[in-house]
PDB file of N, CA and C in Angstrom:
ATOM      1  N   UNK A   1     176.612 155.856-140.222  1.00  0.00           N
ATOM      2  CA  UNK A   1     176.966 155.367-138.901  1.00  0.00           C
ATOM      3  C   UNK A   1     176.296 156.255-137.858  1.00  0.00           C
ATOM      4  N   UNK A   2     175.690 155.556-136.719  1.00  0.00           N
ATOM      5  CA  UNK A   2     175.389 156.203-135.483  1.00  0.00           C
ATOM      6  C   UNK A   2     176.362 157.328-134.915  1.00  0.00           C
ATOM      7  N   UNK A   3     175.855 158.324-134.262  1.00  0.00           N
ATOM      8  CA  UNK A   3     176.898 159.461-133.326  1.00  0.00           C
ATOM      9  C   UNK A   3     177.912 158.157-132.750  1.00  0.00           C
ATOM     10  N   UNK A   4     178.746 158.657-132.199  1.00  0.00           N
ATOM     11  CA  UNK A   4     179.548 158.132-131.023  1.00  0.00           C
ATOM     12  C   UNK A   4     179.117 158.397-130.014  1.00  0.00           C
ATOM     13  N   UNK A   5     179.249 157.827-129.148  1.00  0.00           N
ATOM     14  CA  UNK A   5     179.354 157.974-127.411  1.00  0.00           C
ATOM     15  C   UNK A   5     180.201 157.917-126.720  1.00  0.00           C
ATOM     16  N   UNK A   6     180.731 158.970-126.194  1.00  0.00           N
ATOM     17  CA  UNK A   6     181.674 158.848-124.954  1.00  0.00           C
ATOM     18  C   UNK A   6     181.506 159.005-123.773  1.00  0.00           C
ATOM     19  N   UNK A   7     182.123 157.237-123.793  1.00  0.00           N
ATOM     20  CA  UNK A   7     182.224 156.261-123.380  1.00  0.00           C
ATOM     21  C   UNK A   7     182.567 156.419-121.483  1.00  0.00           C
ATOM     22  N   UNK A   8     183.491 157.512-121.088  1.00  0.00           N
ATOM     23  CA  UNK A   8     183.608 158.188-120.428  1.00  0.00           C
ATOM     24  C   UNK A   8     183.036 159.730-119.654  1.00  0.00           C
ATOM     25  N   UNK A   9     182.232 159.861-120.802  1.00  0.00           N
ATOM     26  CA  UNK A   9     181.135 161.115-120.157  1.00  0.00           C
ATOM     27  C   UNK A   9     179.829 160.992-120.338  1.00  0.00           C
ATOM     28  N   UNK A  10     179.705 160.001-120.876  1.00  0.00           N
ATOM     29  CA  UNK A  10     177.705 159.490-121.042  1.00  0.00           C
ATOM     30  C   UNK A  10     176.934 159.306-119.600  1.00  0.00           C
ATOM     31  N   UNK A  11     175.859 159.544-119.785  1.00  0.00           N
ATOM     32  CA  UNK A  11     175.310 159.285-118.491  1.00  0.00           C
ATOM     33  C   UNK A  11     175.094 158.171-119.028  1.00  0.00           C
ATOM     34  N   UNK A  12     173.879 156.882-117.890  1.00  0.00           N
ATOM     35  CA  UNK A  12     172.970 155.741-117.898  1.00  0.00           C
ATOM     36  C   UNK A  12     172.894 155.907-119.303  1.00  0.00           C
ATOM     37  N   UNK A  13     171.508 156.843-119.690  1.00  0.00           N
ATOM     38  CA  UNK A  13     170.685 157.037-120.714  1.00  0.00           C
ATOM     39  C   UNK A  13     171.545 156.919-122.365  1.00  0.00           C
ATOM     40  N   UNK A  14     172.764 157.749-122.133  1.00  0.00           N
ATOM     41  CA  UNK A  14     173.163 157.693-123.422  1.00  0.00           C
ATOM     42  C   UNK A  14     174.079 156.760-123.476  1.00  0.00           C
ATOM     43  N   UNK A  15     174.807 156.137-122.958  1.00  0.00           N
ATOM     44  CA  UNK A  15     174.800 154.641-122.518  1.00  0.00           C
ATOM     45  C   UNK A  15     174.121 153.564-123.532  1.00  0.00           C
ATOM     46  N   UNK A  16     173.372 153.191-123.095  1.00  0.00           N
ATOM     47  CA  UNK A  16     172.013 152.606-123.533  1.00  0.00           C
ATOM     48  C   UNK A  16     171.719 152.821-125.075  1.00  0.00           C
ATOM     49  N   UNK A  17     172.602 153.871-125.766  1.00  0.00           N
ATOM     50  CA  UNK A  17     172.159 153.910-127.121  1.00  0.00           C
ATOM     51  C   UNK A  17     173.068 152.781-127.820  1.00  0.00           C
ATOM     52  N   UNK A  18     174.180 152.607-127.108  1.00  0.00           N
ATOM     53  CA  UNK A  18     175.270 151.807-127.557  1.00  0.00           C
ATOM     54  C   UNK A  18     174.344 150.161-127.480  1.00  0.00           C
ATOM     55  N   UNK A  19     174.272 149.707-129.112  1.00  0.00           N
ATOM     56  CA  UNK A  19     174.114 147.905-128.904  1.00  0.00           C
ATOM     57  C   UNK A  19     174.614 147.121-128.080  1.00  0.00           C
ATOM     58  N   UNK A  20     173.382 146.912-127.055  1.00  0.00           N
ATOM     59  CA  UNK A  20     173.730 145.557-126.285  1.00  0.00           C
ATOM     60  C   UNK A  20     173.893 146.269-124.984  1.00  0.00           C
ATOM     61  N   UNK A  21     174.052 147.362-124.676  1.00  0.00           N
ATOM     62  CA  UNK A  21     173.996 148.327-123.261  1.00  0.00           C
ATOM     63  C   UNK A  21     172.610 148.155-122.886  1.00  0.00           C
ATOM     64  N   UNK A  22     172.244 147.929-122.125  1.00  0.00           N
ATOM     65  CA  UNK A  22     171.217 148.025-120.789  1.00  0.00           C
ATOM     66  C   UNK A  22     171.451 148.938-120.191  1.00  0.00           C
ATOM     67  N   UNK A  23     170.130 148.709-119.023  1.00  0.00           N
ATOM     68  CA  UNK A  23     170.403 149.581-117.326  1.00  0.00           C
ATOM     69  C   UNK A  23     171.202 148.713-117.077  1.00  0.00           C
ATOM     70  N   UNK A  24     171.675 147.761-117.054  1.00  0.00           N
ATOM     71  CA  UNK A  24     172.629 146.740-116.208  1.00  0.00           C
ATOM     72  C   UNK A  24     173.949 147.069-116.381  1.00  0.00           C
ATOM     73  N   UNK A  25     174.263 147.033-117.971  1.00  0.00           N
ATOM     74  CA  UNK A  25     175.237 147.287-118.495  1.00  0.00           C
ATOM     75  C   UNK A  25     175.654 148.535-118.085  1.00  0.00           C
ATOM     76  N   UNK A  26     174.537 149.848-118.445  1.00  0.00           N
ATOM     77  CA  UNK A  26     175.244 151.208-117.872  1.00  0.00           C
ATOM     78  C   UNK A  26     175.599 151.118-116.417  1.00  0.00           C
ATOM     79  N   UNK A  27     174.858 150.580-115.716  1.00  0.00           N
ATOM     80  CA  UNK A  27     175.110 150.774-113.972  1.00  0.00           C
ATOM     81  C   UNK A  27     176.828 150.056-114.131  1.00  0.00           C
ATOM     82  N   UNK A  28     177.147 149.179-114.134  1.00  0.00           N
ATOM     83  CA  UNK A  28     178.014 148.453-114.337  1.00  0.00           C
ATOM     84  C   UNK A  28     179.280 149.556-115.418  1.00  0.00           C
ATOM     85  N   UNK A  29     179.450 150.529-116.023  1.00  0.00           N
ATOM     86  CA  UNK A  29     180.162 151.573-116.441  1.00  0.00           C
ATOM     87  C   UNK A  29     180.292 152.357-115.426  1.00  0.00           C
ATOM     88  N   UNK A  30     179.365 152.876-115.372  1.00  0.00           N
ATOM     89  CA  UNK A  30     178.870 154.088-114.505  1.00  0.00           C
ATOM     90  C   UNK A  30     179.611 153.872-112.973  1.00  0.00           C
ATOM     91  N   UNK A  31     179.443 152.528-112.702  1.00  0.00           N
ATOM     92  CA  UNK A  31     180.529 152.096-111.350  1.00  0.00           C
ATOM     93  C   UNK A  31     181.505 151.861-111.215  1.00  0.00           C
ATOM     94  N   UNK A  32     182.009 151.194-112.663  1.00  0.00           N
ATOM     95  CA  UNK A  32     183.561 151.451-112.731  1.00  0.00           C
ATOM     96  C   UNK A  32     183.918 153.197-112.551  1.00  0.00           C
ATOM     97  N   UNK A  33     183.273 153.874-113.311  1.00  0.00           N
ATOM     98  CA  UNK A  33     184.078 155.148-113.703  1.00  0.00           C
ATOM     99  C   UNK A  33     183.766 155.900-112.479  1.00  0.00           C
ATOM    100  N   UNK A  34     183.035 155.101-111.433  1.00  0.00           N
ATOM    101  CA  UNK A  34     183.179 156.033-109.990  1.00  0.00           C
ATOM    102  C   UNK A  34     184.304 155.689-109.089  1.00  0.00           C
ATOM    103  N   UNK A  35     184.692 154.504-109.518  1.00  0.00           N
ATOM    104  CA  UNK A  35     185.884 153.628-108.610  1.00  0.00           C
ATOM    105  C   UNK A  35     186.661 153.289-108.770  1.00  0.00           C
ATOM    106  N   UNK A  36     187.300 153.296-110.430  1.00  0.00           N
ATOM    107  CA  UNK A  36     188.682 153.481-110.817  1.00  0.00           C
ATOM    108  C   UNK A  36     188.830 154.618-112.079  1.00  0.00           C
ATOM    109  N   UNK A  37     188.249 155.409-112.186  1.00  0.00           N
ATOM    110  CA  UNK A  37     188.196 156.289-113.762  1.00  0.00           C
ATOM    111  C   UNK A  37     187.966 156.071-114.742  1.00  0.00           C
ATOM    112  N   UNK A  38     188.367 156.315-115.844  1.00  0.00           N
ATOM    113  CA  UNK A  38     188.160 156.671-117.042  1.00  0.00           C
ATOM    114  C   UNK A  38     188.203 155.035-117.627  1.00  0.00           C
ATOM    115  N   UNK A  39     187.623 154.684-118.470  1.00  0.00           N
ATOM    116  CA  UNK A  39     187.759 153.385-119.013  1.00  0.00           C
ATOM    117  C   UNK A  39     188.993 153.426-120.488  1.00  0.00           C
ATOM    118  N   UNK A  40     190.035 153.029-120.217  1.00  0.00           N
ATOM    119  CA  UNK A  40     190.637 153.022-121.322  1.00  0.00           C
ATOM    120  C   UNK A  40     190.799 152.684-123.006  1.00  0.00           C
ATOM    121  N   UNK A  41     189.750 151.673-123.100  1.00  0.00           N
ATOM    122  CA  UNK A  41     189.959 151.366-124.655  1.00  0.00           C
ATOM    123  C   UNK A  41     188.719 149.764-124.340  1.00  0.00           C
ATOM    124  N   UNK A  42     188.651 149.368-125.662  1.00  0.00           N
ATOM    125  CA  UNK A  42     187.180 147.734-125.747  1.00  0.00           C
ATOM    126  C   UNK A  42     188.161 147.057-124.912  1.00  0.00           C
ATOM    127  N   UNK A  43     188.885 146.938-124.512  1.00  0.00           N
ATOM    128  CA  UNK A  43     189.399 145.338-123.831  1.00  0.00           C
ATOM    129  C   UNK A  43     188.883 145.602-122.416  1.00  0.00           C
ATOM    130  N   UNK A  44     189.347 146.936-121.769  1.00  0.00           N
ATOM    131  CA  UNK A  44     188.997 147.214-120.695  1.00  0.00           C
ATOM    132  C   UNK A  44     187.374 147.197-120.320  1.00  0.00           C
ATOM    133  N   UNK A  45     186.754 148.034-121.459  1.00  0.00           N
ATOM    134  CA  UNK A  45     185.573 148.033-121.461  1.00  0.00           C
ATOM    135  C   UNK A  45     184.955 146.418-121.537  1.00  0.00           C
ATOM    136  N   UNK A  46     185.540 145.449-122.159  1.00  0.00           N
ATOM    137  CA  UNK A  46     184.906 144.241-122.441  1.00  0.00           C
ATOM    138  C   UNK A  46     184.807 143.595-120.785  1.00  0.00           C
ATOM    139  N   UNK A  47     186.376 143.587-120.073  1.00  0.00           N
ATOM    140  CA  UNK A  47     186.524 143.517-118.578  1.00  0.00           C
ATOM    141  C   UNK A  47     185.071 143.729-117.726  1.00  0.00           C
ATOM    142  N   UNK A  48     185.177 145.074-117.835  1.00  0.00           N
ATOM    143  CA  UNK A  48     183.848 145.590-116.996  1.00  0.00           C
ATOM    144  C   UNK A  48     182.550 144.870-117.555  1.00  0.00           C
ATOM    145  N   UNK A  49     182.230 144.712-118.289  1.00  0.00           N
ATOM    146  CA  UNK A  49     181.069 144.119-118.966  1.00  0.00           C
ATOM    147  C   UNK A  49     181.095 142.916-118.618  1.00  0.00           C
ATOM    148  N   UNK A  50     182.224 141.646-118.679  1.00  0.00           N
ATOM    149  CA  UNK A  50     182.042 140.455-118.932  1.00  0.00           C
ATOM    150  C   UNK A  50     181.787 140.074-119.684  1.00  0.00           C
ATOM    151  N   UNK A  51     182.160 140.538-120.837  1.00  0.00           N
ATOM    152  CA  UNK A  51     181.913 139.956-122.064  1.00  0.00           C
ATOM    153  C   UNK A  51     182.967 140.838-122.790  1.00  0.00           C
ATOM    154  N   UNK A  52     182.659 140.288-124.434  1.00  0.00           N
ATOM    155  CA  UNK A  52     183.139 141.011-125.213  1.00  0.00           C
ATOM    156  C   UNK A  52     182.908 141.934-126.070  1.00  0.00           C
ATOM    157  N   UNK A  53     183.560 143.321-126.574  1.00  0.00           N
ATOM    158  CA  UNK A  53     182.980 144.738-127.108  1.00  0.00           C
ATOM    159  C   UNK A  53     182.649 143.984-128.901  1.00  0.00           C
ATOM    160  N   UNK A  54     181.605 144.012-129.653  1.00  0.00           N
ATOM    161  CA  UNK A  54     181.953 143.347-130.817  1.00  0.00           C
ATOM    162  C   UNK A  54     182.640 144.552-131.541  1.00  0.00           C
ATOM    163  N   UNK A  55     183.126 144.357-132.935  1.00  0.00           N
ATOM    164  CA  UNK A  55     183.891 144.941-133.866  1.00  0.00           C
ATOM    165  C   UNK A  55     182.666 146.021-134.298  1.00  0.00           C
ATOM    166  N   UNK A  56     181.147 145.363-134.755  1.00  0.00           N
ATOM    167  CA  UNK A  56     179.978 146.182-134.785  1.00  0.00           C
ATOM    168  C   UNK A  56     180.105 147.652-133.671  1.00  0.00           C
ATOM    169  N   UNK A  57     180.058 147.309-132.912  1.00  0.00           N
ATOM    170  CA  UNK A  57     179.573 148.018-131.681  1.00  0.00           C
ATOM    171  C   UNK A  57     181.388 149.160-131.758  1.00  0.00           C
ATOM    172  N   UNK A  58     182.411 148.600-131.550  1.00  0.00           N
ATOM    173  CA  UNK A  58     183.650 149.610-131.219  1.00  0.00           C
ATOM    174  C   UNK A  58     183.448 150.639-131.728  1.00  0.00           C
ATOM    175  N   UNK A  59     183.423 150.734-133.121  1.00  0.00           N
ATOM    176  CA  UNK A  59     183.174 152.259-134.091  1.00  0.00           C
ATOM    177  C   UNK A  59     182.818 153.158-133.486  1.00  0.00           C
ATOM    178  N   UNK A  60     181.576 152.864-132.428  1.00  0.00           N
ATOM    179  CA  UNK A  60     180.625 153.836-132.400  1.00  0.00           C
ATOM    180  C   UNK A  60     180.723 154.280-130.405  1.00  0.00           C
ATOM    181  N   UNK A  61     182.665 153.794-130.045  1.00  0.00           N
ATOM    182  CA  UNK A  61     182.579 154.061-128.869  1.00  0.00           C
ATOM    183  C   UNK A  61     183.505 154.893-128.952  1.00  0.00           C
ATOM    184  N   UNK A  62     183.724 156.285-127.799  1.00  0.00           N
ATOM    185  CA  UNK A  62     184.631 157.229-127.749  1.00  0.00           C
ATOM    186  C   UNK A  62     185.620 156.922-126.693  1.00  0.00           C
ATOM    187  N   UNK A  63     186.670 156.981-126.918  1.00  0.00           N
ATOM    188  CA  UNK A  63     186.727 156.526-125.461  1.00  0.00           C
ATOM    189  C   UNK A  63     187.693 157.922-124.964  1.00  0.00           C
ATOM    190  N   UNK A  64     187.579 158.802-125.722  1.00  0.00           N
ATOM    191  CA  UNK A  64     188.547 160.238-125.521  1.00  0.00           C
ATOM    192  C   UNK A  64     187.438 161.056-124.733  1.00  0.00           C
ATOM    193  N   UNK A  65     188.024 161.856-123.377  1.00  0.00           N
ATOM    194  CA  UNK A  65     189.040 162.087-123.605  1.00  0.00           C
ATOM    195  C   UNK A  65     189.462 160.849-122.096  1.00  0.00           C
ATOM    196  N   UNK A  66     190.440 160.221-122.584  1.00  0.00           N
ATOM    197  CA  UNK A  66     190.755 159.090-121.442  1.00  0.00           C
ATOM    198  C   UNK A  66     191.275 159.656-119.987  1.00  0.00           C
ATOM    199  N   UNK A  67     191.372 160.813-119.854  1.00  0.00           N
ATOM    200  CA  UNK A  67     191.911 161.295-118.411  1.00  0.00           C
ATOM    201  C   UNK A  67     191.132 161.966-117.703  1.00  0.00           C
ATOM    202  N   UNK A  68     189.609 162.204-118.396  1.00  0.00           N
ATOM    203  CA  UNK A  68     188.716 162.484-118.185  1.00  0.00           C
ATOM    204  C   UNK A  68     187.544 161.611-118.017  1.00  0.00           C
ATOM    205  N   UNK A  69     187.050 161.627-116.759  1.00  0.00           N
ATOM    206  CA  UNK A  69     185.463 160.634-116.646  1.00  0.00           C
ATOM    207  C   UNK A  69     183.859 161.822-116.328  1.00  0.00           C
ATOM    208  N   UNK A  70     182.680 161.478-116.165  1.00  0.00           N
ATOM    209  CA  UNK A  70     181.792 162.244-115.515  1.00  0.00           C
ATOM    210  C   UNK A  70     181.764 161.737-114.398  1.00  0.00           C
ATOM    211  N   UNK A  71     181.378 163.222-113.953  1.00  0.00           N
ATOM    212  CA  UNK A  71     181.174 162.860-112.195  1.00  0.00           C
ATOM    213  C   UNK A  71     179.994 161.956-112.476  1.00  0.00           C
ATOM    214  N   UNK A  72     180.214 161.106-111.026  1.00  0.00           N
ATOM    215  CA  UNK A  72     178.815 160.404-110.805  1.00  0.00           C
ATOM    216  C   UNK A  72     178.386 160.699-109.668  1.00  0.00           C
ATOM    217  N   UNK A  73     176.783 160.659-110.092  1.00  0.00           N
ATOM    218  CA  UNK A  73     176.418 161.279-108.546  1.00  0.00           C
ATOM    219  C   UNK A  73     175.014 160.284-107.635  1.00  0.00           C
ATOM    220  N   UNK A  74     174.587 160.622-106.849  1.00  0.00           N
ATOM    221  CA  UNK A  74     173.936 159.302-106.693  1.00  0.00           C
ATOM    222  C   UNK A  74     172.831 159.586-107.040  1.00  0.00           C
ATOM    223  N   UNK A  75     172.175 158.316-107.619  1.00  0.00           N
ATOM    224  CA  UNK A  75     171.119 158.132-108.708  1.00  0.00           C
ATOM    225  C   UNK A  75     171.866 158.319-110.059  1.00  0.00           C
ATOM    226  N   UNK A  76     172.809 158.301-110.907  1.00  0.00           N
ATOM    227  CA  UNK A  76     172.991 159.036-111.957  1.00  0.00           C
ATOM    228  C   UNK A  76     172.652 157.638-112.670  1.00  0.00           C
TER     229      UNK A  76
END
């Protein structure tokens, strides 16, 4: 299995390693987690996306630590 990514401290770039993430897709994280925090778990994450997280893809998302996000800064 691939590293994980969390999901909450990735920039754009590592983002993007996750199947089916884009620049679109990361910008679209990356703006939630500037304007309401931390993303809680795939449903939420599916929310932000507009779509849905597949079962493929969850494994390999972190979503700890949930009370924690990265700063975003502009350009990030």
């Amino acid at each position: 299995m691939a590293h994980r990514v969390r999901i909450n401290l990735a920039n754009p770039l590592e983002l993007q390693e996750l199947p089916g993430v884009g620049p679109r897709e990361a910008e679209l994280i990356t703006r939630f987690r500037a304007e309401h925090g931390p993303i809680t778990g795939s449903a939420q994450l599916a929310a932000v996306l507009g779509t849905t997280v597949s079962e493929a893809v969850s494994p390999q998302i972190d979503f700890e630590p949930a009370d924690a996000t990265a700063p975003e800064a502009p350009g990030a």
